[in-house]
PDB file of N, CA and C in Angstrom:
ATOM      1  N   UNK A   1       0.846  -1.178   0.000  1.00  0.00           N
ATOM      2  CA  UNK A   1       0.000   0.000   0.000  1.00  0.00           C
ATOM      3  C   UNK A   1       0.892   1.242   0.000  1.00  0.00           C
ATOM      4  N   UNK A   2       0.357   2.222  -0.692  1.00  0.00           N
ATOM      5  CA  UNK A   2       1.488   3.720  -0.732  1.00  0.00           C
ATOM      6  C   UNK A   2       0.674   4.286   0.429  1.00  0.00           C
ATOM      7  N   UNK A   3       1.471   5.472   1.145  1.00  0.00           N
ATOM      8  CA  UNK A   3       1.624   6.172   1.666  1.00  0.00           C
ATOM      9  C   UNK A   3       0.080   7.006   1.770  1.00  0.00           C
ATOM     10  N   UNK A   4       0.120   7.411   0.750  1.00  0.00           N
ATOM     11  CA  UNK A   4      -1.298   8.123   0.457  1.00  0.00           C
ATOM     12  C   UNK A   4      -2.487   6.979   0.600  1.00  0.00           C
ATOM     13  N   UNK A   5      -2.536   5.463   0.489  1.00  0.00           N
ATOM     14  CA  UNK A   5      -3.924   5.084   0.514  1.00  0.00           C
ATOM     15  C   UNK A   5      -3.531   4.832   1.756  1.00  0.00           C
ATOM     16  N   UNK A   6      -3.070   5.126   3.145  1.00  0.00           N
ATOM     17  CA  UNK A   6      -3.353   4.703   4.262  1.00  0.00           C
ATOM     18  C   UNK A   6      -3.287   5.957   5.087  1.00  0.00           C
ATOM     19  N   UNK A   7      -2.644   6.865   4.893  1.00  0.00           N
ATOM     20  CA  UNK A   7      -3.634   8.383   5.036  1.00  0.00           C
ATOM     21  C   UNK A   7      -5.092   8.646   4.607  1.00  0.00           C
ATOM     22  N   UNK A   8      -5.291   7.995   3.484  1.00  0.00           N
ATOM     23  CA  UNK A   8      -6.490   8.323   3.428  1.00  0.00           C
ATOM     24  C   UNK A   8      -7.787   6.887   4.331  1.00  0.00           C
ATOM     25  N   UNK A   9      -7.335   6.190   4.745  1.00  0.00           N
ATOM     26  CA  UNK A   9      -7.547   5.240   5.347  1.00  0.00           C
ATOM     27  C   UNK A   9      -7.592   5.209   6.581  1.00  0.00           C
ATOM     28  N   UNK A  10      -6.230   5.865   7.140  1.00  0.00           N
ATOM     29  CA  UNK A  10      -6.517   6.932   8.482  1.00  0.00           C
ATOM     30  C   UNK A  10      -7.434   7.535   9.092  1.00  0.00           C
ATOM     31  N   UNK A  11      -7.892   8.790   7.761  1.00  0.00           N
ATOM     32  CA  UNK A  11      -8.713   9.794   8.053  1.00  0.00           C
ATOM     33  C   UNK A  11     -10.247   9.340   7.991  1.00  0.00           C
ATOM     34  N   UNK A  12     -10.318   8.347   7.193  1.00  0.00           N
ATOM     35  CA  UNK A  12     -11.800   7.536   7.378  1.00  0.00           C
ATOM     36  C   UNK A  12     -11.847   7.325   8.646  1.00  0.00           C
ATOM     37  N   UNK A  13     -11.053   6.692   9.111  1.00  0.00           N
ATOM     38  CA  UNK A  13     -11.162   5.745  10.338  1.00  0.00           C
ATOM     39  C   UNK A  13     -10.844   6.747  11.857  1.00  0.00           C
ATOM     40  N   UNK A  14     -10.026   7.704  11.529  1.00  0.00           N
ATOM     41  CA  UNK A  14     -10.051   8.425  12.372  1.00  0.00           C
ATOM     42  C   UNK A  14     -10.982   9.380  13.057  1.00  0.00           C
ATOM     43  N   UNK A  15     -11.322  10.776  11.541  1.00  0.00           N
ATOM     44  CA  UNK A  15     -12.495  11.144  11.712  1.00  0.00           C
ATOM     45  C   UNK A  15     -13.452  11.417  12.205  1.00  0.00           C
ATOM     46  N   UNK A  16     -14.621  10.297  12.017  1.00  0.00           N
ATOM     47  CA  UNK A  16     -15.883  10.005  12.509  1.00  0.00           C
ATOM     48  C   UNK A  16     -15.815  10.028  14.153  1.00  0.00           C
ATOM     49  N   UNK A  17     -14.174   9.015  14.641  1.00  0.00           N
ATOM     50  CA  UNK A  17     -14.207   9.004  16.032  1.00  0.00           C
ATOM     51  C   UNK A  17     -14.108  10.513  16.504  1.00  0.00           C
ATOM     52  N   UNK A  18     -13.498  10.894  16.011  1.00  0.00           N
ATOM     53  CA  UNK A  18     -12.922  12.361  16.578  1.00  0.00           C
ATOM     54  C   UNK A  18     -14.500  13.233  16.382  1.00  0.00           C
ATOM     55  N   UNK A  19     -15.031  13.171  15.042  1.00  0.00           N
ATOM     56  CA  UNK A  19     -16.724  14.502  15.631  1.00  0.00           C
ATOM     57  C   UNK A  19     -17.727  13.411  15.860  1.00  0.00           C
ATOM     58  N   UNK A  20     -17.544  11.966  16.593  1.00  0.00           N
ATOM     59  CA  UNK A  20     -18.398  11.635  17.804  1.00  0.00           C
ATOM     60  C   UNK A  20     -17.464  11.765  19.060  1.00  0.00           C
ATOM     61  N   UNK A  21     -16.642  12.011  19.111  1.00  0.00           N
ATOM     62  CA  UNK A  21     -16.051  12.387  20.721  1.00  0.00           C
ATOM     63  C   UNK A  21     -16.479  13.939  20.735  1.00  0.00           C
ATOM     64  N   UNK A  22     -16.224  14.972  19.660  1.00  0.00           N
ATOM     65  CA  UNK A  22     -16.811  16.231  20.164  1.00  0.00           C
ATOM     66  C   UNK A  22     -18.257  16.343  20.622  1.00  0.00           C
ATOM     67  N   UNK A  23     -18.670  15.938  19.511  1.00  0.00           N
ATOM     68  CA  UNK A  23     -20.576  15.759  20.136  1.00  0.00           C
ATOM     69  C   UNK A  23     -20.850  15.228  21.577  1.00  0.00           C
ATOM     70  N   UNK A  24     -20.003  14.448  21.531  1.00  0.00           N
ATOM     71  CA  UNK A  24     -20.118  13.669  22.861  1.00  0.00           C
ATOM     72  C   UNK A  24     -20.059  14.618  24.404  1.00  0.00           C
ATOM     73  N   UNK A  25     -18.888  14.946  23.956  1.00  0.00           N
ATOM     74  CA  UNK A  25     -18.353  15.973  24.833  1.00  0.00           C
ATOM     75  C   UNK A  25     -19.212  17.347  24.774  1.00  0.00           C
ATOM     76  N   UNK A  26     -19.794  17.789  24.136  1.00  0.00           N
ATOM     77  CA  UNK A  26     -20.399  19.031  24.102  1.00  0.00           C
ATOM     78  C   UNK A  26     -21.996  18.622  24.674  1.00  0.00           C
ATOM     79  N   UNK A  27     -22.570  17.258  24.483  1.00  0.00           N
ATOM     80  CA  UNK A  27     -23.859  17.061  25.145  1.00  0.00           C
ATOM     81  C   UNK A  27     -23.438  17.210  26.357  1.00  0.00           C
ATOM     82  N   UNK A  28     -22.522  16.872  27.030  1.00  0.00           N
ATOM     83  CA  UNK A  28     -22.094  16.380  28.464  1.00  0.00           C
ATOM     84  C   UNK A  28     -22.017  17.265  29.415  1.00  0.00           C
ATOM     85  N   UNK A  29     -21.583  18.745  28.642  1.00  0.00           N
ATOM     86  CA  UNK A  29     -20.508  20.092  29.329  1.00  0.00           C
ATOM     87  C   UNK A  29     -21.329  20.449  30.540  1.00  0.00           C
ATOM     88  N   UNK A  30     -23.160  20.251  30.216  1.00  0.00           N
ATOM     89  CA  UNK A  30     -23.633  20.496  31.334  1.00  0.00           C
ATOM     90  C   UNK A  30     -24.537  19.487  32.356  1.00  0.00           C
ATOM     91  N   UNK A  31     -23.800  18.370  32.247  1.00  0.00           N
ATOM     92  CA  UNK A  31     -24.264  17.561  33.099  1.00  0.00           C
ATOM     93  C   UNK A  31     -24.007  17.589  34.727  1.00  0.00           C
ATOM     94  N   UNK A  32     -22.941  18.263  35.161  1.00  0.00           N
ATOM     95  CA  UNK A  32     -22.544  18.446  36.615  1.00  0.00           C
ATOM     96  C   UNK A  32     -23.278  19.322  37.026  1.00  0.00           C
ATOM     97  N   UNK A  33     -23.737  20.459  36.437  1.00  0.00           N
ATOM     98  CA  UNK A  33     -24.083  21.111  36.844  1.00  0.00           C
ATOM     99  C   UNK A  33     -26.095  20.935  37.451  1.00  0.00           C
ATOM    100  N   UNK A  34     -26.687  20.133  36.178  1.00  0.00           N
ATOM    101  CA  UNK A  34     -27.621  19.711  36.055  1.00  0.00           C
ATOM    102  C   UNK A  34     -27.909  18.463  37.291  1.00  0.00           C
ATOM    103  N   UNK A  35     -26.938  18.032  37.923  1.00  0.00           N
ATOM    104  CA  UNK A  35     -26.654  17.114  38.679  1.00  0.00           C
ATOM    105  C   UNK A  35     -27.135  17.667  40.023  1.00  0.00           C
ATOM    106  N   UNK A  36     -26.264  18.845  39.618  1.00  0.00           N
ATOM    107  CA  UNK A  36     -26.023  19.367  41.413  1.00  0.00           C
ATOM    108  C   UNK A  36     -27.727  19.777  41.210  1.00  0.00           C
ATOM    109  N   UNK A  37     -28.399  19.887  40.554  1.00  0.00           N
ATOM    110  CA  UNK A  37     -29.369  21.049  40.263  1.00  0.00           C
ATOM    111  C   UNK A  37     -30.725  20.088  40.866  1.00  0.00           C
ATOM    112  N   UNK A  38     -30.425  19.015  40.543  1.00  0.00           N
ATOM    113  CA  UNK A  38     -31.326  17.227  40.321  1.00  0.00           C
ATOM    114  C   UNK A  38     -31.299  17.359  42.047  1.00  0.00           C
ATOM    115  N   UNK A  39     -30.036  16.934  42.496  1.00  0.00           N
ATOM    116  CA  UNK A  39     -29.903  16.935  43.983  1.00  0.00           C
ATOM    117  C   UNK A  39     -30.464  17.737  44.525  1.00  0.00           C
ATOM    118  N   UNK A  40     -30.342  18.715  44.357  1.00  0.00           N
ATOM    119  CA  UNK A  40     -30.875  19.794  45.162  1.00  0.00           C
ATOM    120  C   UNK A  40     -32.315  19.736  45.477  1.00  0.00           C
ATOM    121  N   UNK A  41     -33.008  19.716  44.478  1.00  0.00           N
ATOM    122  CA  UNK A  41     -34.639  19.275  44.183  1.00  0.00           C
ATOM    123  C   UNK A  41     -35.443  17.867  45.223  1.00  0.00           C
ATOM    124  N   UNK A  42     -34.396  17.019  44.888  1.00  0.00           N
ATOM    125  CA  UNK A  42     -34.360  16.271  45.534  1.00  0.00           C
ATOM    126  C   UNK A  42     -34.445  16.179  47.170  1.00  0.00           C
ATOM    127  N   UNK A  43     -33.232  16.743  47.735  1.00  0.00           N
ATOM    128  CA  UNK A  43     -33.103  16.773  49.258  1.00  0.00           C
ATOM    129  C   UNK A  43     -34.052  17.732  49.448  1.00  0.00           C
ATOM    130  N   UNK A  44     -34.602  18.983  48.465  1.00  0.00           N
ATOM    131  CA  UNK A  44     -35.507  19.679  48.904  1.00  0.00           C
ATOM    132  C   UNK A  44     -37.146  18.927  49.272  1.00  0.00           C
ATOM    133  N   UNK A  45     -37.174  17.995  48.681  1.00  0.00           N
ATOM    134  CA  UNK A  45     -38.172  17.202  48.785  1.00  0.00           C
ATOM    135  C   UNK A  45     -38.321  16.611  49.602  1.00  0.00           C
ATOM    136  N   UNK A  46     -37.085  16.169  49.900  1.00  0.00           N
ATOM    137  CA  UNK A  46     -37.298  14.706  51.015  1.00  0.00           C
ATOM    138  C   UNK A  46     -37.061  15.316  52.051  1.00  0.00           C
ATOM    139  N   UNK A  47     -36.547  16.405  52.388  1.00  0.00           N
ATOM    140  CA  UNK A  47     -36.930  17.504  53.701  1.00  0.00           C
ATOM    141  C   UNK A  47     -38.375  17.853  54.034  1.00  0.00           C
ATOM    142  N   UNK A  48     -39.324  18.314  52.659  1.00  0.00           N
ATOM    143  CA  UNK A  48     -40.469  18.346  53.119  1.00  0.00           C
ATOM    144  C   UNK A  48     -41.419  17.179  53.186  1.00  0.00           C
ATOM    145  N   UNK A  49     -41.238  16.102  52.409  1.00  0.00           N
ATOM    146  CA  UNK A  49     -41.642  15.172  52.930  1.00  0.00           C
ATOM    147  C   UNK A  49     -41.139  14.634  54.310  1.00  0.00           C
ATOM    148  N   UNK A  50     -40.292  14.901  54.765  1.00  0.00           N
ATOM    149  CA  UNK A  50     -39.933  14.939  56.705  1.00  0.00           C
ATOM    150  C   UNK A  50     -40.610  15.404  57.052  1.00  0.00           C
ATOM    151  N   UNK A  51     -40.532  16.767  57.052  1.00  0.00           N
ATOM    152  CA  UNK A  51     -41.345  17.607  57.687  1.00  0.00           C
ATOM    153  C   UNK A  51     -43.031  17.338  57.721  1.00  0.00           C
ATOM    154  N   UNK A  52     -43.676  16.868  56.826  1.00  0.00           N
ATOM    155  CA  UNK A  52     -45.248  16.638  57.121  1.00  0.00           C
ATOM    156  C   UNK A  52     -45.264  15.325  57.453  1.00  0.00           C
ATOM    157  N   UNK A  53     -44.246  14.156  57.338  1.00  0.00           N
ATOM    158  CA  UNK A  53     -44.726  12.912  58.510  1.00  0.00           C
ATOM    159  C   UNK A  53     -44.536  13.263  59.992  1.00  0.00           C
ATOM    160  N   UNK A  54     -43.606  14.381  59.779  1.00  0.00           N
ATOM    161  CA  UNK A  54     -43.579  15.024  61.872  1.00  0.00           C
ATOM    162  C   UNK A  54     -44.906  15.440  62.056  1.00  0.00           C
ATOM    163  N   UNK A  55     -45.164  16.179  61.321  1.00  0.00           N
ATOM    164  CA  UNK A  55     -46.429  16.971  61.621  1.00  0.00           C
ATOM    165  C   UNK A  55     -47.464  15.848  61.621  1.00  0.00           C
ATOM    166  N   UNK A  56     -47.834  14.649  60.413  1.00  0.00           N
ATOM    167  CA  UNK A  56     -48.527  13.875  60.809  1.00  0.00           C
ATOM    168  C   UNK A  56     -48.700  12.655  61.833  1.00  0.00           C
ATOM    169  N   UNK A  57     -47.610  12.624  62.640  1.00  0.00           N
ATOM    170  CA  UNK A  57     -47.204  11.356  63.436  1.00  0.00           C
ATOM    171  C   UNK A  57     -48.646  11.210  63.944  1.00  0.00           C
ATOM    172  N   UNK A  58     -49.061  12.347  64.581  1.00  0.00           N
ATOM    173  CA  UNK A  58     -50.535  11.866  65.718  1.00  0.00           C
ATOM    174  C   UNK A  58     -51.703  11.637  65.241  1.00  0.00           C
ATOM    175  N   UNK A  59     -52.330  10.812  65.853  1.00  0.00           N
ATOM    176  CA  UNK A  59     -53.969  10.688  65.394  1.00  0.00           C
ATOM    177  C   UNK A  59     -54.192  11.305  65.891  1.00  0.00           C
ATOM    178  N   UNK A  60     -55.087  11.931  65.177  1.00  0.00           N
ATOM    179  CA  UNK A  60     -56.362  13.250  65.014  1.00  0.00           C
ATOM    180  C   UNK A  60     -57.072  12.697  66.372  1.00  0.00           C
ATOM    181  N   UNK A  61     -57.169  13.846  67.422  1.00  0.00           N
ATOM    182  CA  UNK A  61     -57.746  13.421  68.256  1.00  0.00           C
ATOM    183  C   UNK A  61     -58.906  14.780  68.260  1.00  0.00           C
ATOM    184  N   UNK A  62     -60.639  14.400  69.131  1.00  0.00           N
ATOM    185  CA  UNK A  62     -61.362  15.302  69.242  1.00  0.00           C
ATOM    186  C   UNK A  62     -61.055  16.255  69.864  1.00  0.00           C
ATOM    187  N   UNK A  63     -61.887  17.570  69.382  1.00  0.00           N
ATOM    188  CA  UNK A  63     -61.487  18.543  71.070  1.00  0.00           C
ATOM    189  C   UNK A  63     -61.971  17.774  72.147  1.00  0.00           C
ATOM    190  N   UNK A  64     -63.335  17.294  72.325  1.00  0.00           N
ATOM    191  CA  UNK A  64     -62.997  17.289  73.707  1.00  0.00           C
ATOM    192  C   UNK A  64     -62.996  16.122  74.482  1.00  0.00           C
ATOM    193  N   UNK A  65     -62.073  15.674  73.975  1.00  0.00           N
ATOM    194  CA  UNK A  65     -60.950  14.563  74.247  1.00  0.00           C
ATOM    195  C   UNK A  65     -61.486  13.048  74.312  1.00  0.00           C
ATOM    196  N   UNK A  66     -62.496  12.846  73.549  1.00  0.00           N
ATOM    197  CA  UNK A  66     -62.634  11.540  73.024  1.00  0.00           C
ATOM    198  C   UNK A  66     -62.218  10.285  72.498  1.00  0.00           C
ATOM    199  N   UNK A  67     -62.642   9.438  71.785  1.00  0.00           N
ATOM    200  CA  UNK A  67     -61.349   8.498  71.187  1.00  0.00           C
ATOM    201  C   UNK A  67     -61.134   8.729  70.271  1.00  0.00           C
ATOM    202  N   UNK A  68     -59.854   8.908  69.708  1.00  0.00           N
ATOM    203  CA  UNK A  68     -59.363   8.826  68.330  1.00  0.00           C
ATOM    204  C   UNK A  68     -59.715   8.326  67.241  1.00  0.00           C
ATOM    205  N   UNK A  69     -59.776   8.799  65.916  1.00  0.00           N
ATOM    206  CA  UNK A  69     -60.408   8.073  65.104  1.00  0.00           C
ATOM    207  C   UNK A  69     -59.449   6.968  64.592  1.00  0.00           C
ATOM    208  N   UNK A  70     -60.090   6.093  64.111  1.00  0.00           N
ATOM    209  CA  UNK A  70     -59.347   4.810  63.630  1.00  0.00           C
ATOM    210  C   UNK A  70     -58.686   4.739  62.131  1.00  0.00           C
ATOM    211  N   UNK A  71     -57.850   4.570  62.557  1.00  0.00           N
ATOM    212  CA  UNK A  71     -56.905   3.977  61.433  1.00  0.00           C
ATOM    213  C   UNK A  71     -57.595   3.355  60.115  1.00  0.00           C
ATOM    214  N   UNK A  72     -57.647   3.716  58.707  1.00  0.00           N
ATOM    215  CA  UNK A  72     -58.209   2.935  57.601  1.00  0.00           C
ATOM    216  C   UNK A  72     -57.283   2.495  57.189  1.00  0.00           C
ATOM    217  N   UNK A  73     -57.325   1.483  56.210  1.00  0.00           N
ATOM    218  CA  UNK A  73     -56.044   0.930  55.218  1.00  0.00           C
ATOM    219  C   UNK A  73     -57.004   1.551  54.015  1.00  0.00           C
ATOM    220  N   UNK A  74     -55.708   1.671  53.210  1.00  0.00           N
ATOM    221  CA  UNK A  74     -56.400   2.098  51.690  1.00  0.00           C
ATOM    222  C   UNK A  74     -57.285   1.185  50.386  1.00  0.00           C
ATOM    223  N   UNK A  75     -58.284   1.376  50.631  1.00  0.00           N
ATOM    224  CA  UNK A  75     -58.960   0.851  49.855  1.00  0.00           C
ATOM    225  C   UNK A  75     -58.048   0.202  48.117  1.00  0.00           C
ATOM    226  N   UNK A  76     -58.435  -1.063  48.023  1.00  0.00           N
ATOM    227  CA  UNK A  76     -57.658  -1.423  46.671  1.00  0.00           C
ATOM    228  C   UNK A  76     -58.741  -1.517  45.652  1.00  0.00           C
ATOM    229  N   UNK A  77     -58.299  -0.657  44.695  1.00  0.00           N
ATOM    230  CA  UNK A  77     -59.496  -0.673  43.511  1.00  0.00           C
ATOM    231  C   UNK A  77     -58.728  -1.808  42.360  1.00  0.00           C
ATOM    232  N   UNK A  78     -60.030  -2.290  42.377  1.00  0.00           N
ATOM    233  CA  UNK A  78     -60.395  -3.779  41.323  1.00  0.00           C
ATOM    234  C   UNK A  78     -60.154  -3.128  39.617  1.00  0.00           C
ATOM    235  N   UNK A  79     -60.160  -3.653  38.789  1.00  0.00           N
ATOM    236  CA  UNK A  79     -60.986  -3.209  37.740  1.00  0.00           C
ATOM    237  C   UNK A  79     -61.905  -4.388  37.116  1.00  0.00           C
ATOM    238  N   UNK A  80     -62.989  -3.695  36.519  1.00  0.00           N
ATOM    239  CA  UNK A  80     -64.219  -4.943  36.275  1.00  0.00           C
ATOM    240  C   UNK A  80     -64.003  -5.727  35.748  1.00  0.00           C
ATOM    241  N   UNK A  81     -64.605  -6.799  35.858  1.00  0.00           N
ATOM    242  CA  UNK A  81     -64.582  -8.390  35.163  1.00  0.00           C
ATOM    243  C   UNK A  81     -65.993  -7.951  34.792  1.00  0.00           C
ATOM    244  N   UNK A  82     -65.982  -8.631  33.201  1.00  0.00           N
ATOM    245  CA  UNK A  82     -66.953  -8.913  32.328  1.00  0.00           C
ATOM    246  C   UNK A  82     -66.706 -10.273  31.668  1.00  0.00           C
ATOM    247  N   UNK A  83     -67.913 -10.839  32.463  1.00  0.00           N
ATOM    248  CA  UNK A  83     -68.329 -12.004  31.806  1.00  0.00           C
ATOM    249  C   UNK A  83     -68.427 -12.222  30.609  1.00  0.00           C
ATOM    250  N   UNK A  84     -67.233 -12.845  29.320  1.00  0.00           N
ATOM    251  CA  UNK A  84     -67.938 -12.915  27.931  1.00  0.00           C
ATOM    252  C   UNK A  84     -68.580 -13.250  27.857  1.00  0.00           C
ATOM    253  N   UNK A  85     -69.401 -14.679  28.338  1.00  0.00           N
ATOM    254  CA  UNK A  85     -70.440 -15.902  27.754  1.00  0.00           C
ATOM    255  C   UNK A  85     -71.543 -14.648  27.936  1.00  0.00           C
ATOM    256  N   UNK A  86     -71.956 -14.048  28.995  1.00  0.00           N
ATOM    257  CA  UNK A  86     -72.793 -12.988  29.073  1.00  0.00           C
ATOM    258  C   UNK A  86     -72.840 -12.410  28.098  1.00  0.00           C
ATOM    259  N   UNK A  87     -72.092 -11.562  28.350  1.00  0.00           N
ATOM    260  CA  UNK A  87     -71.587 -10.182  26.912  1.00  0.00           C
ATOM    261  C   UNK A  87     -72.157 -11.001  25.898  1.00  0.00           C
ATOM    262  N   UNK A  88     -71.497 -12.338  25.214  1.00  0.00           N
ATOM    263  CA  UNK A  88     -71.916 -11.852  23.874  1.00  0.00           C
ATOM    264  C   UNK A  88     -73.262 -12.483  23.919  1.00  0.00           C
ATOM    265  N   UNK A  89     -74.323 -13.068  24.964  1.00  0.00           N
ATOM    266  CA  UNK A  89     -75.148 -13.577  24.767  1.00  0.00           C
ATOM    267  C   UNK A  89     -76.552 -12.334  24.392  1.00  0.00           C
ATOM    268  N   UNK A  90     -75.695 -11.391  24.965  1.00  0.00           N
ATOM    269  CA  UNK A  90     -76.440  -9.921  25.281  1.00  0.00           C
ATOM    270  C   UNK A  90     -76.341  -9.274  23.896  1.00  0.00           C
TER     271      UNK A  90
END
């Protein structure tokens, strides 16, 4: 091979790597910053979510000083069953 077909063989091969490492690098430039930005949001959250399980620890009690209301669990919603043999008899 001469000189010239592996320069030009080079630059194929070289190239492409080199403007996908810039692209690469230029999506990236603001990822630390976007990071710190993510965090922040974050601990801001999970501070106020602290803050209203303090506030909610107690059962709601009456004024004048009755029993507490009771504890529910959360209702689990179904979704409907439809009978085909029905359906298509209908």
């Amino acid at each position: 091979m001469s000189t010239t077909t592996d320069l030009i063989a080079a630059a194929v091969i070289v190239t492409p790597t080199l403007l996908a490492g810039a692209a690469y690098a230029y999506s990236i430039r603001g990822a630390a910053a976007d990071s710190a930005r993510v965090r922040a949001v974050l601990a801001l959250s999970a501070y106020e979510r602290e803050t209203a399980a303090e506030q909610d620890d107690a059962t709601p009690v009456p004024p004048d000083g009755g029993e507490p209301l009771p504890s529910t669990a959360p209702v689990m919603r179904l979704a409907p069953v439809i009978d085909l043999h029905t359906r298509r008899a209908a």
